[in-house]
N, C-alpha and C. Protein backbone atom coordinates (compact mmCIF):
# COMPACT_ATOMS: atom_id res chain seq x y z
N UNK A 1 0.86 -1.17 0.00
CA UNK A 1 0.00 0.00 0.00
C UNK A 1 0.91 1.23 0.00
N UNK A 2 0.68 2.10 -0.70
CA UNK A 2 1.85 3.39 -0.99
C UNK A 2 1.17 4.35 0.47
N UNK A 3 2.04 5.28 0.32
CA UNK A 3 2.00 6.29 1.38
C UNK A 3 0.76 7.03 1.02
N UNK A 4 0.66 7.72 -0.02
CA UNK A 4 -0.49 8.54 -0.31
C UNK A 4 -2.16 7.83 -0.15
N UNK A 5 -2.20 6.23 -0.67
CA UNK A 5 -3.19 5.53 0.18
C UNK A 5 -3.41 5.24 1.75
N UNK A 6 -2.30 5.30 2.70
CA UNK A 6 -2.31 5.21 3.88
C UNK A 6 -2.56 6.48 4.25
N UNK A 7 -2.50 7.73 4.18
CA UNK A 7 -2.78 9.01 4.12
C UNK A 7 -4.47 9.40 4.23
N UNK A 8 -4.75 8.77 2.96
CA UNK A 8 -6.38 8.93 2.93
C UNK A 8 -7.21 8.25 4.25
N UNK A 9 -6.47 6.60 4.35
CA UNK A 9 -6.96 5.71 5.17
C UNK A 9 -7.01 6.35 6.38
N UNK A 10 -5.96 6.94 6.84
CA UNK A 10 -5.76 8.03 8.31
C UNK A 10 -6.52 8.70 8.59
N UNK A 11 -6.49 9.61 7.38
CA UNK A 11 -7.72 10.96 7.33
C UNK A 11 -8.93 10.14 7.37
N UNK A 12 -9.01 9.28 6.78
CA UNK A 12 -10.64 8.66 6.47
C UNK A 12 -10.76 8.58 8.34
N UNK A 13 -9.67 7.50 9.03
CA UNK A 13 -10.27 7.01 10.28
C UNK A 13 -10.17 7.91 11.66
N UNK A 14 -9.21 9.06 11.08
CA UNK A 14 -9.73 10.11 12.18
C UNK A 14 -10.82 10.99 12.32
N UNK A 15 -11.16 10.89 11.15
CA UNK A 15 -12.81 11.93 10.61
C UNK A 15 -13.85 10.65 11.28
N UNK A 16 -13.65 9.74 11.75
CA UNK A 16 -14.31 8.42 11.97
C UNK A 16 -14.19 8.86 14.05
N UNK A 17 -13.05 9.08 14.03
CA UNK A 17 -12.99 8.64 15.44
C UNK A 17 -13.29 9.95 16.29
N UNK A 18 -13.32 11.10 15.24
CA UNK A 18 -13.71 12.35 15.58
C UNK A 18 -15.64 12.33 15.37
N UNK A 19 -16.30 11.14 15.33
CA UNK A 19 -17.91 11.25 15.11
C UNK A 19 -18.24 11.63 13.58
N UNK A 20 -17.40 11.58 12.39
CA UNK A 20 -18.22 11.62 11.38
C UNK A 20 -18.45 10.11 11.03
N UNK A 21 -19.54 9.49 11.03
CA UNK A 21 -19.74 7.90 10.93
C UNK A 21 -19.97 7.71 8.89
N UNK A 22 -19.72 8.73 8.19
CA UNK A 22 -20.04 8.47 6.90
C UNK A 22 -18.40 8.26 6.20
N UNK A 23 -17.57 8.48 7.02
CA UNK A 23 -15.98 8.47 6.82
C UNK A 23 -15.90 6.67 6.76
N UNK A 24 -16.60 6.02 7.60
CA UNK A 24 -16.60 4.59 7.53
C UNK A 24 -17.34 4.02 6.43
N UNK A 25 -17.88 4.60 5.85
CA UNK A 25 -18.85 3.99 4.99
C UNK A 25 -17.74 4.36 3.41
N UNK A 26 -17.06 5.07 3.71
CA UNK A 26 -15.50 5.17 2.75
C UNK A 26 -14.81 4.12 2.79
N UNK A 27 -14.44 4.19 4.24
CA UNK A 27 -13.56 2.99 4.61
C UNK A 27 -13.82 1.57 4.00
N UNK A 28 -15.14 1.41 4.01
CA UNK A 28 -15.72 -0.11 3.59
C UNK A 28 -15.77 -0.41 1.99
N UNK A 29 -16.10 0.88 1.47
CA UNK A 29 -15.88 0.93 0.00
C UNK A 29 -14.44 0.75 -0.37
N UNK A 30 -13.33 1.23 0.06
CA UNK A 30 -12.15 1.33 -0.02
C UNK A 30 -11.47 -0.15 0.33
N UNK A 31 -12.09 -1.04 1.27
CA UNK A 31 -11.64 -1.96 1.66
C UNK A 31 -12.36 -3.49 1.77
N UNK A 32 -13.41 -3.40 1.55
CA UNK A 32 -14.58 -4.59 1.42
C UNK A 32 -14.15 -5.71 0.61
N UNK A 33 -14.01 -5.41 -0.58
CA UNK A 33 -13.70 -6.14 -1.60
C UNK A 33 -12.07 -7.32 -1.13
N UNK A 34 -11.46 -6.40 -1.03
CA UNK A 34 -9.87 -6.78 -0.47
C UNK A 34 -9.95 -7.38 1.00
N UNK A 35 -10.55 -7.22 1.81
CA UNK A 35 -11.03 -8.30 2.96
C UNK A 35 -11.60 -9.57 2.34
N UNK A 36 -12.83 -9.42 1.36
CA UNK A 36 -13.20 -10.50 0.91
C UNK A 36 -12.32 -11.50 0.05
N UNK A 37 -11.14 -10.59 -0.62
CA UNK A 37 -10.08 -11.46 -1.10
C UNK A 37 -9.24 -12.09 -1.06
N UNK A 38 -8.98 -11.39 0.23
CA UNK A 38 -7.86 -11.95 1.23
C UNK A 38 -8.24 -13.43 2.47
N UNK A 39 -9.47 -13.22 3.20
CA UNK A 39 -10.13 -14.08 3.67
C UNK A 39 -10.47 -15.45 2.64
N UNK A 40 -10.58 -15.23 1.33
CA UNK A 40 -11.16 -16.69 0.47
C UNK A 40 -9.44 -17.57 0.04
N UNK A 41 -8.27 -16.03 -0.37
CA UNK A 41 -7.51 -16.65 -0.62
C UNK A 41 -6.67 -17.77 0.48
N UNK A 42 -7.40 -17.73 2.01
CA UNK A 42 -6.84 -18.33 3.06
C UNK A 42 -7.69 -19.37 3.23
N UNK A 43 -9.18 -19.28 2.97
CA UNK A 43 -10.28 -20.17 3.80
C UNK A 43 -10.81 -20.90 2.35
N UNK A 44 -10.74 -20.33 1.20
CA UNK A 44 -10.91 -21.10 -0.11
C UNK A 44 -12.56 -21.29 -0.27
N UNK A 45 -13.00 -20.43 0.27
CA UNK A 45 -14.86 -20.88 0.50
C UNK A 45 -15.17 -18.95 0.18
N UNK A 46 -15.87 -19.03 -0.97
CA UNK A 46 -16.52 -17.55 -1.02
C UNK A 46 -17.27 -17.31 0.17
N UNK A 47 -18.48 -18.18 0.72
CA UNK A 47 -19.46 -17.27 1.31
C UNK A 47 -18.46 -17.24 2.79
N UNK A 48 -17.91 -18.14 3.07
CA UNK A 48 -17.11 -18.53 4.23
C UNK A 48 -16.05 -16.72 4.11
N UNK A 49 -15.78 -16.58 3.43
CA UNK A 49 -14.76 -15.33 3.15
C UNK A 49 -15.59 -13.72 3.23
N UNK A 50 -16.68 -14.41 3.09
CA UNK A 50 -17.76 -12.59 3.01
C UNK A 50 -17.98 -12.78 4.28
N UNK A 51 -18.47 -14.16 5.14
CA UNK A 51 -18.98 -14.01 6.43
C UNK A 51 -17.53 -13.13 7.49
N UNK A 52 -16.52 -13.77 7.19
CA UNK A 52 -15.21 -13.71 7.76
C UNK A 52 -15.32 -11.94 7.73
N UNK A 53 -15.05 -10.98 6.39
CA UNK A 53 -14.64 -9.80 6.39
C UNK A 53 -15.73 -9.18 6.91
N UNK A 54 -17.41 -9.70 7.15
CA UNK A 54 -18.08 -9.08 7.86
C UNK A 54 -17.71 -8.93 9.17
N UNK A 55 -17.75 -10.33 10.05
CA UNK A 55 -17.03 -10.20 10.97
C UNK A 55 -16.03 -9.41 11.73
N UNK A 56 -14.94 -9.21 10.70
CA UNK A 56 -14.07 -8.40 10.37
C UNK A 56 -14.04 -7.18 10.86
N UNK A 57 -15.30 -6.86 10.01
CA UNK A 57 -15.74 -5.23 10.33
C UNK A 57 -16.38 -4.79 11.30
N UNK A 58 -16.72 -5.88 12.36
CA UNK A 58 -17.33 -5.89 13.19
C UNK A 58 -16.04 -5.22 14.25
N UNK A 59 -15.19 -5.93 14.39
CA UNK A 59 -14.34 -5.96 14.94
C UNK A 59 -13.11 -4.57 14.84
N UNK A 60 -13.36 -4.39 13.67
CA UNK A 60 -12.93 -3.10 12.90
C UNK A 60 -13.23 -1.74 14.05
N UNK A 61 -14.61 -1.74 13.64
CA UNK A 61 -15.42 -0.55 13.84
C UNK A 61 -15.65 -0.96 15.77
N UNK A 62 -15.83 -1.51 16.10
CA UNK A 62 -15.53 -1.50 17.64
C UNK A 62 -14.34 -1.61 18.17
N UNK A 63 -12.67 -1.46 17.55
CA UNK A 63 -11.60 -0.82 18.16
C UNK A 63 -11.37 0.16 17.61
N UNK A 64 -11.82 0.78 16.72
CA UNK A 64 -11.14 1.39 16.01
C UNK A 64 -10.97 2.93 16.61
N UNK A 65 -11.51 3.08 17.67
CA UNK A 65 -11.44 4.49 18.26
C UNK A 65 -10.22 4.25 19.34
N UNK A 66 -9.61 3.08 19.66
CA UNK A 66 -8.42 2.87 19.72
C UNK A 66 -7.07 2.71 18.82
N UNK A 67 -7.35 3.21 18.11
CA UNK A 67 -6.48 2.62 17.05
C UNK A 67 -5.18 4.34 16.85
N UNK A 68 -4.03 3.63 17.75
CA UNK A 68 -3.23 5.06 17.84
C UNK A 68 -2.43 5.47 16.44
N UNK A 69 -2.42 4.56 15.59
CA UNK A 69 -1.64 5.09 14.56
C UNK A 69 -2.68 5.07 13.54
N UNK A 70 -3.63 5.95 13.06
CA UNK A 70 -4.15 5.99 11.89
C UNK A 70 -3.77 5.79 10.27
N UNK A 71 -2.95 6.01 9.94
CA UNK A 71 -1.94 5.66 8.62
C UNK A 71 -1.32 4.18 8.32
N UNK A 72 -1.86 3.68 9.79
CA UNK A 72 -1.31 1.79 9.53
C UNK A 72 -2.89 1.17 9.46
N UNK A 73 -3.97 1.99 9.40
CA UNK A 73 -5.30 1.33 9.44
C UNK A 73 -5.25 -0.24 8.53
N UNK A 74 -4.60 -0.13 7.11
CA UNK A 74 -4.43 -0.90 6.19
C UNK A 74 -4.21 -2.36 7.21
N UNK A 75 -2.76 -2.45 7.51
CA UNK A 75 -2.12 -3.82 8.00
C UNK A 75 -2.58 -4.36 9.08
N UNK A 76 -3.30 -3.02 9.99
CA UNK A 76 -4.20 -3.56 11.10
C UNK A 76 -5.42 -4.27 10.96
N UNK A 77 -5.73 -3.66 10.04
CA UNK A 77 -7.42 -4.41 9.55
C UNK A 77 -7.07 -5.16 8.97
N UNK A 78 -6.07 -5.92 8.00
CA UNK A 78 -5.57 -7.12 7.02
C UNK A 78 -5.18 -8.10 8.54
N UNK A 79 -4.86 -7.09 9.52
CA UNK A 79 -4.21 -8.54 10.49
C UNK A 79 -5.25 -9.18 11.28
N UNK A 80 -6.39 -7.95 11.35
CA UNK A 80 -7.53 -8.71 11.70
C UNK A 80 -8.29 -9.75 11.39
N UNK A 81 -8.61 -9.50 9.57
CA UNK A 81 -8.93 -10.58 8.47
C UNK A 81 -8.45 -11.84 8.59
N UNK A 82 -6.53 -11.51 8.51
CA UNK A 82 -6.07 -13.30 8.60
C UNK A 82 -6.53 -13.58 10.28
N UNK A 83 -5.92 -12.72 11.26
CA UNK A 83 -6.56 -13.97 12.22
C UNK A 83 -7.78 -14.03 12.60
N UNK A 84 -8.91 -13.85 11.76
CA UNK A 84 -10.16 -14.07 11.68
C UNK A 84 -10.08 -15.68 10.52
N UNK A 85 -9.32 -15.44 9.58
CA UNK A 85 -9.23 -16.35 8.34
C UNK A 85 -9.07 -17.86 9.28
N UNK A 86 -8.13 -17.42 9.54
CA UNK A 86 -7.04 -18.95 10.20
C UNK A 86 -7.75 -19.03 11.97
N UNK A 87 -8.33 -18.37 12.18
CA UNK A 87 -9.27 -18.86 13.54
C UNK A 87 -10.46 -19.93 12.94
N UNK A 88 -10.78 -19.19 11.36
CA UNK A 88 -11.81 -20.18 10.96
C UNK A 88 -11.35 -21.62 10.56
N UNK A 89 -9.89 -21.47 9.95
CA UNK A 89 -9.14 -22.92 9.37
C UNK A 89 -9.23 -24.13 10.80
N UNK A 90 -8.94 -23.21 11.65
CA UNK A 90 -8.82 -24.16 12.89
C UNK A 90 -9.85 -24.92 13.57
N UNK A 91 -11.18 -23.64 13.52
CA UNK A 91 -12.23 -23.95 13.69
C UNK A 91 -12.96 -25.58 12.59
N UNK A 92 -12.56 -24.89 11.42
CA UNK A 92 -12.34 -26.61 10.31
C UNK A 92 -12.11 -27.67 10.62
N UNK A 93 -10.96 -27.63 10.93
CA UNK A 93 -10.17 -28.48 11.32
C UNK A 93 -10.71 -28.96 12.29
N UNK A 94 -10.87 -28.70 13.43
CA UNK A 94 -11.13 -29.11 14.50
C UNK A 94 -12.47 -30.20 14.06
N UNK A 95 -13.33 -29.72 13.50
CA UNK A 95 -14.79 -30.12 12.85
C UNK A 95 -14.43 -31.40 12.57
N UNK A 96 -13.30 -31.23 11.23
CA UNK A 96 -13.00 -32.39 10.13
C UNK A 96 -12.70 -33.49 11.04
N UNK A 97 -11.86 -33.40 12.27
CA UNK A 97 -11.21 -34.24 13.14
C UNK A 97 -12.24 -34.99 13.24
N UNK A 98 -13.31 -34.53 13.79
CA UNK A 98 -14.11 -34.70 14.63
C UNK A 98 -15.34 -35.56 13.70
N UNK A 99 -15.49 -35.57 12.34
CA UNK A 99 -16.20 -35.96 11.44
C UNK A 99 -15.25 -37.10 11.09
N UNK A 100 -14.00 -37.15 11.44
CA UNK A 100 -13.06 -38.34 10.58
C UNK A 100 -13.53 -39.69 11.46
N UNK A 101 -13.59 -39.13 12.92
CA UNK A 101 -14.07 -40.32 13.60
C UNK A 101 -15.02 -40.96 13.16
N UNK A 102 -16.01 -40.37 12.78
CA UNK A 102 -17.23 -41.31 12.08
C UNK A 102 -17.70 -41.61 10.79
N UNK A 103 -15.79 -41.50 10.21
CA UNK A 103 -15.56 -42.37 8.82
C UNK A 103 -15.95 -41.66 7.64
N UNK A 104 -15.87 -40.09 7.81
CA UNK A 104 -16.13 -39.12 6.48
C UNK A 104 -14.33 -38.85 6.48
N UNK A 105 -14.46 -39.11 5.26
CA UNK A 105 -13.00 -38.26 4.87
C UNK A 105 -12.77 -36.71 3.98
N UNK A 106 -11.65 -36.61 4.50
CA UNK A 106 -11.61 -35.08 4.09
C UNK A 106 -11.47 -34.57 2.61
N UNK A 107 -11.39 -33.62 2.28
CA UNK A 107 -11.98 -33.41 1.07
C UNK A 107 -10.73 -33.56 0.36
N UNK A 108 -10.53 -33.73 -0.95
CA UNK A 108 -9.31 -33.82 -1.95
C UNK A 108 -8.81 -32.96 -2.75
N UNK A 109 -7.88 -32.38 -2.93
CA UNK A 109 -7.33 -31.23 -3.60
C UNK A 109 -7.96 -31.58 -5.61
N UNK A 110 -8.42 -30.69 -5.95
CA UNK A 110 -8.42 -31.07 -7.46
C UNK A 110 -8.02 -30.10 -8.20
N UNK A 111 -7.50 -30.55 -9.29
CA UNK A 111 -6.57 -29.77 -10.43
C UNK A 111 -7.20 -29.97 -11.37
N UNK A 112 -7.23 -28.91 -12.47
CA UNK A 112 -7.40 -29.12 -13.56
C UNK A 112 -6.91 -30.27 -14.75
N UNK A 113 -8.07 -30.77 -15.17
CA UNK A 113 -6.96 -31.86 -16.17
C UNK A 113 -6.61 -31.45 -17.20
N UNK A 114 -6.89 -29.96 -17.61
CA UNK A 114 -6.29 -30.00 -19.38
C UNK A 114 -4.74 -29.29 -19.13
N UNK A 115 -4.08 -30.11 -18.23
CA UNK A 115 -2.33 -30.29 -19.03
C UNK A 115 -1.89 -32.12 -18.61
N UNK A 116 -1.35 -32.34 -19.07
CA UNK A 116 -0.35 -33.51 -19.39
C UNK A 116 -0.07 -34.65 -17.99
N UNK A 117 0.13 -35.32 -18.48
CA UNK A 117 1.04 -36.44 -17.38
C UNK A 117 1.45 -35.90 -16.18
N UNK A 118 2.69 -35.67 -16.61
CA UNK A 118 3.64 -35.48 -15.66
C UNK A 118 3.72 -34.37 -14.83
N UNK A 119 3.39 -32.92 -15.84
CA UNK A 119 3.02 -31.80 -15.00
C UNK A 119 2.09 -31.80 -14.10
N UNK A 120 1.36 -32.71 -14.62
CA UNK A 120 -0.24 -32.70 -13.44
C UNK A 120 0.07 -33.80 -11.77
N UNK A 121 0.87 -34.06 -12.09
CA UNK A 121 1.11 -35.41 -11.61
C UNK A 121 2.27 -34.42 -10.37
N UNK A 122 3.39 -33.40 -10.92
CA UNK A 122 4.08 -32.68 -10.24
C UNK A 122 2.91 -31.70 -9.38
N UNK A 123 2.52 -30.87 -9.81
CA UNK A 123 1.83 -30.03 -9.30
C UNK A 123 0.73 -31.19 -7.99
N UNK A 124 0.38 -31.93 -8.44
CA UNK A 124 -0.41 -32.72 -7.51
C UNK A 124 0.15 -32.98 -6.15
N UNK A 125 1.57 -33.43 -6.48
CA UNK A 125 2.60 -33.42 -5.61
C UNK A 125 2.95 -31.82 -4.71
N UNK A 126 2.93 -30.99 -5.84
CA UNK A 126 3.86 -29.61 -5.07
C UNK A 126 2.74 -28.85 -3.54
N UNK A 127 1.31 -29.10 -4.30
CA UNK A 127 0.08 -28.98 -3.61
C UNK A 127 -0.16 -29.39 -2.59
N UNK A 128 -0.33 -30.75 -2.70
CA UNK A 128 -0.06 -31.85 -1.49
C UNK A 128 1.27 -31.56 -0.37
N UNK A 129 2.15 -31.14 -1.12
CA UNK A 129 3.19 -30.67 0.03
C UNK A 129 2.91 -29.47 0.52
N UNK A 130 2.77 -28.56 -0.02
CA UNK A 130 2.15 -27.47 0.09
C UNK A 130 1.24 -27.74 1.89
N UNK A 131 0.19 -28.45 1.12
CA UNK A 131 -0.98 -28.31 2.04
C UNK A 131 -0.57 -29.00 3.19
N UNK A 132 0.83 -29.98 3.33
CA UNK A 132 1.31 -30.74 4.35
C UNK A 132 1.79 -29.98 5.46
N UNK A 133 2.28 -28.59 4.77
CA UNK A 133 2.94 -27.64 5.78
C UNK A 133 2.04 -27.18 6.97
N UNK A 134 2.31 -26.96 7.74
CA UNK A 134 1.86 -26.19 8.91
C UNK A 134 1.32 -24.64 8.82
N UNK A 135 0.12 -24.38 8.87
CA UNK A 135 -0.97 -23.15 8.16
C UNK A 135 0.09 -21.94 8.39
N UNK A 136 0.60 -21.71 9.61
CA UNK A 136 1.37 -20.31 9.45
C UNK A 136 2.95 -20.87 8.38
N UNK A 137 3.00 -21.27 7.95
CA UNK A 137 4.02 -21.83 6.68
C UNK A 137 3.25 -21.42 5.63
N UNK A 138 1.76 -21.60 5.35
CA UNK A 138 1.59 -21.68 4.32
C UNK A 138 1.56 -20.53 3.73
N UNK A 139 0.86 -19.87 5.09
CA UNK A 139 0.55 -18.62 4.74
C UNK A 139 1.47 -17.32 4.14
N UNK A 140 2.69 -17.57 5.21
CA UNK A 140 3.85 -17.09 4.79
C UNK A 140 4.34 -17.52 3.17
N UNK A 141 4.05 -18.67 2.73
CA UNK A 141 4.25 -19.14 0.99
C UNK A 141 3.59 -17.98 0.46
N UNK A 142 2.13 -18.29 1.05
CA UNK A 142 0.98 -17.95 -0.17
C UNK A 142 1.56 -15.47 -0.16
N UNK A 143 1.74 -15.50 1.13
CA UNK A 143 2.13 -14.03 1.21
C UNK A 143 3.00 -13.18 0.25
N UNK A 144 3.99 -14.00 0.55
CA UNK A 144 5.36 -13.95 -0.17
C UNK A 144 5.42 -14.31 -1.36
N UNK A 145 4.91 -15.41 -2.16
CA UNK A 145 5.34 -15.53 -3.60
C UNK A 145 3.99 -15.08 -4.34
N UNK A 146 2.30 -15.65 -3.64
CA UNK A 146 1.61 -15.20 -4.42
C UNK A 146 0.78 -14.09 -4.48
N UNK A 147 1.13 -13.26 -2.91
CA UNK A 147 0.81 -12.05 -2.85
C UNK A 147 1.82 -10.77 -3.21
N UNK A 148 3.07 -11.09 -3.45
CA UNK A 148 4.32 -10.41 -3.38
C UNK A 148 4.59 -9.63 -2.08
N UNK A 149 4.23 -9.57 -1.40
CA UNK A 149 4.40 -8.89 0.06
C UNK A 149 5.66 -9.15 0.73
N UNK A 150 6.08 -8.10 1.14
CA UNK A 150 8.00 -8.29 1.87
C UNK A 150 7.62 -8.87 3.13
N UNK A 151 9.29 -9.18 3.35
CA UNK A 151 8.88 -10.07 4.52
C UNK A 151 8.53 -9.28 6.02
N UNK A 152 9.05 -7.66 5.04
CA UNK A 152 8.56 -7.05 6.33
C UNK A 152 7.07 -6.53 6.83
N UNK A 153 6.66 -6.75 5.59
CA UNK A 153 4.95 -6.86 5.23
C UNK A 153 4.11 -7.74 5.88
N UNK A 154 4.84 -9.01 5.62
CA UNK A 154 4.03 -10.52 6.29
C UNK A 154 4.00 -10.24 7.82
N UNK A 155 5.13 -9.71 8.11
CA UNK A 155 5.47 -9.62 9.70
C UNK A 155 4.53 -8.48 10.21
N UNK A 156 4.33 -7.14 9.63
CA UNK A 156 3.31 -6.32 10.14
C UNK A 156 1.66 -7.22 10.07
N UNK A 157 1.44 -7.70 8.92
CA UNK A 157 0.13 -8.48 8.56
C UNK A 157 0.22 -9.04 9.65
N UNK A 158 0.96 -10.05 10.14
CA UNK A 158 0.78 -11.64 10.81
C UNK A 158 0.97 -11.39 12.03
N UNK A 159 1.64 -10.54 12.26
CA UNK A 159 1.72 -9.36 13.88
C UNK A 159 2.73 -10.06 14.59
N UNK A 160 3.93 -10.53 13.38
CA UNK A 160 4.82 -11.36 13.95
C UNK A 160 6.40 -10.51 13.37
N UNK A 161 7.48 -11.15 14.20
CA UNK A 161 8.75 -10.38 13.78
C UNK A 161 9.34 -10.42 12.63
N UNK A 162 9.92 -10.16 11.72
CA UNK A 162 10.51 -9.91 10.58
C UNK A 162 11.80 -11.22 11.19
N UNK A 163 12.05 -11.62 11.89
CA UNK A 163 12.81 -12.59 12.01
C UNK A 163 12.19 -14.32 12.03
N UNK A 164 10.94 -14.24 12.86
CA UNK A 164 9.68 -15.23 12.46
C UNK A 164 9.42 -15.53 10.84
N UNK A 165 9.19 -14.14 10.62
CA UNK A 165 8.54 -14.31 9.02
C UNK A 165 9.80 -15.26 8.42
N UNK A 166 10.90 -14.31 8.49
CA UNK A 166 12.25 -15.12 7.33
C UNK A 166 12.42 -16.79 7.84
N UNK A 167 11.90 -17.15 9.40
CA UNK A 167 12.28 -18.36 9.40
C UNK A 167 11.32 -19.13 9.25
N UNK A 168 9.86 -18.67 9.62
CA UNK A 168 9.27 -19.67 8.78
C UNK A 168 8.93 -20.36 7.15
N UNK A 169 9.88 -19.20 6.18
CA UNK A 169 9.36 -18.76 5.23
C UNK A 169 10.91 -19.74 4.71
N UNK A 170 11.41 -20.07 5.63
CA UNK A 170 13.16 -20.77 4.81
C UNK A 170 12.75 -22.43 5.38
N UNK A 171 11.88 -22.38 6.68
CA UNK A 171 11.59 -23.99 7.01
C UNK A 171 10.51 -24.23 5.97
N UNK A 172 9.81 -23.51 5.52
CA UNK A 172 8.63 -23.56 4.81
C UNK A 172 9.23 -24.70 3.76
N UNK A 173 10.54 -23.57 2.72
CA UNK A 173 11.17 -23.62 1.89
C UNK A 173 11.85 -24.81 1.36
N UNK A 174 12.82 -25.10 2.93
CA UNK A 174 13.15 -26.61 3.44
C UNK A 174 12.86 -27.44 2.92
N UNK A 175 11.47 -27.78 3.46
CA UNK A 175 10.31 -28.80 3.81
C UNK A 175 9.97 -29.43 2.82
N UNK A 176 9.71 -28.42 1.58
CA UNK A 176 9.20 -28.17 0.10
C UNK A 176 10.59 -28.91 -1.05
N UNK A 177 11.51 -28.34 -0.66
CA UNK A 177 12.62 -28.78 -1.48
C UNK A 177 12.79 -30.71 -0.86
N UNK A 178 12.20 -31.02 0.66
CA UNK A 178 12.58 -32.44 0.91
C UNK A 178 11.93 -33.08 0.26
N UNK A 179 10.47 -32.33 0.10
CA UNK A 179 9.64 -33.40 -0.28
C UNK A 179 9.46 -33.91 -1.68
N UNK A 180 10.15 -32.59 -2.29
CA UNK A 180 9.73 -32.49 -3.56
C UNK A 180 11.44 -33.84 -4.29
N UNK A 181 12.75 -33.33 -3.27
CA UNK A 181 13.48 -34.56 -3.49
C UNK A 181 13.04 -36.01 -2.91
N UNK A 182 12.46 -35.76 -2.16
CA UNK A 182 11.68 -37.50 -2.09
C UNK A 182 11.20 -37.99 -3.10
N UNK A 183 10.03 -37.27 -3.53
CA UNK A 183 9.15 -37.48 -5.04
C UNK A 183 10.29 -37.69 -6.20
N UNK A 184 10.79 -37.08 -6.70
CA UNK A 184 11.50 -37.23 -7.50
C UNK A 184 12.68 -38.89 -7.37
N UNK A 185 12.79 -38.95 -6.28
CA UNK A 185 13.78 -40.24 -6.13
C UNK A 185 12.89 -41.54 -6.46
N UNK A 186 11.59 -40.99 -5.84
CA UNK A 186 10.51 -42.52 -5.63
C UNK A 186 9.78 -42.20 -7.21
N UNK A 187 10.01 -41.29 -7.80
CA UNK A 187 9.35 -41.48 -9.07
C UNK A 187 9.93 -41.96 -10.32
N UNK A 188 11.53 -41.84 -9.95
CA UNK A 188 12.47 -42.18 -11.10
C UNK A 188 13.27 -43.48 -10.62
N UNK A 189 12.79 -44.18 -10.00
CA UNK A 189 13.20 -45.62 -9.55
C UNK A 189 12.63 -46.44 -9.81
């Protein structure tokens, strides 16, 4: 987010915390969409992702007259989203556990079939490892390569240190390169 957008966001949330309540109704236009994008790209469920950034805003708009740095509104409200996102993954999870006992299994990653053999067959693999990682791993992946966000970015988002971010983001990395040399050994033997 550039400076001159964090600027507006400020002005927007001090005209907010000073009693103009139509400064929020900016805010939501300005930011609705991008909660909702950010929440699906974590939880993978549209309506699951609109409920989440509502939520969101719930949560928003009842601290927000605490909120001492106005110009970071952006990363504060994105840090709200993910740990709203990944409170819900857990909340999943917890469910799925709990459904495995009585012999439902969990759902299966699917790929597109119109490419080839082997590519499909890799990617099936890279996915699967992917999804093997541990959620704050992933997230840090999905931040970093498919959001482009620095690592000093992930660390304001994730409300974690710029030293966290780089190490989960190199075990992530690790993990990915073992598995992916496993596959490769057990596939060419």
């Amino acid at each position: 987010m550039n400076k001159k957008q964090q600027l507006i966001d400020g002005q927007l949330v001090l005209e907010y915390q000073s009693g103009n309540k139509k400064a929020l109704t900016y805010l939501v236009k300005r930011w609705h969409k991008l909660f909702c994008e950010k929440a699906y790209w974590i939880v993978k469920d549209a309506d699951l992702a609109k409920d989440i950034a509502q939520d969101s805003w719930k949560t928003i708009i009842n601290k927000m007259e605490a909120l001492k740095d106005p110009n970071s509104f952006g990363s504060w409200a994105l840090r709200i989203v993910y740990t709203k996102s990944l409170n819900s993954i857990k909340s999943n999870n917890k469910k799925r556990e709990r459904l495995k006992v009585y012999g439902y299994e969990q759902e299966t990653i699917s790929i597109e079939n119109n490419e080839k053999g082997e590519e499909v067959e890799l990617k099936k693999q890279l996915l699967k490892a992917i999804v093997s990682l541990p959620v704050h791993q992933q997230t840090v992946l999905r931040l970093f390569y498919k959001e482009d966000y620095s690592l000093k970015e992930i660390g304001t988002i994730l409300n974690i240190s710029l030293g966290t971010a780089k190490s989960r983001l190199f075990h992530a990395r690790e993990k990915l390169k073992l598995k992916h040399k496993n596959y490769e050994m057990s596939h060419y033997e």
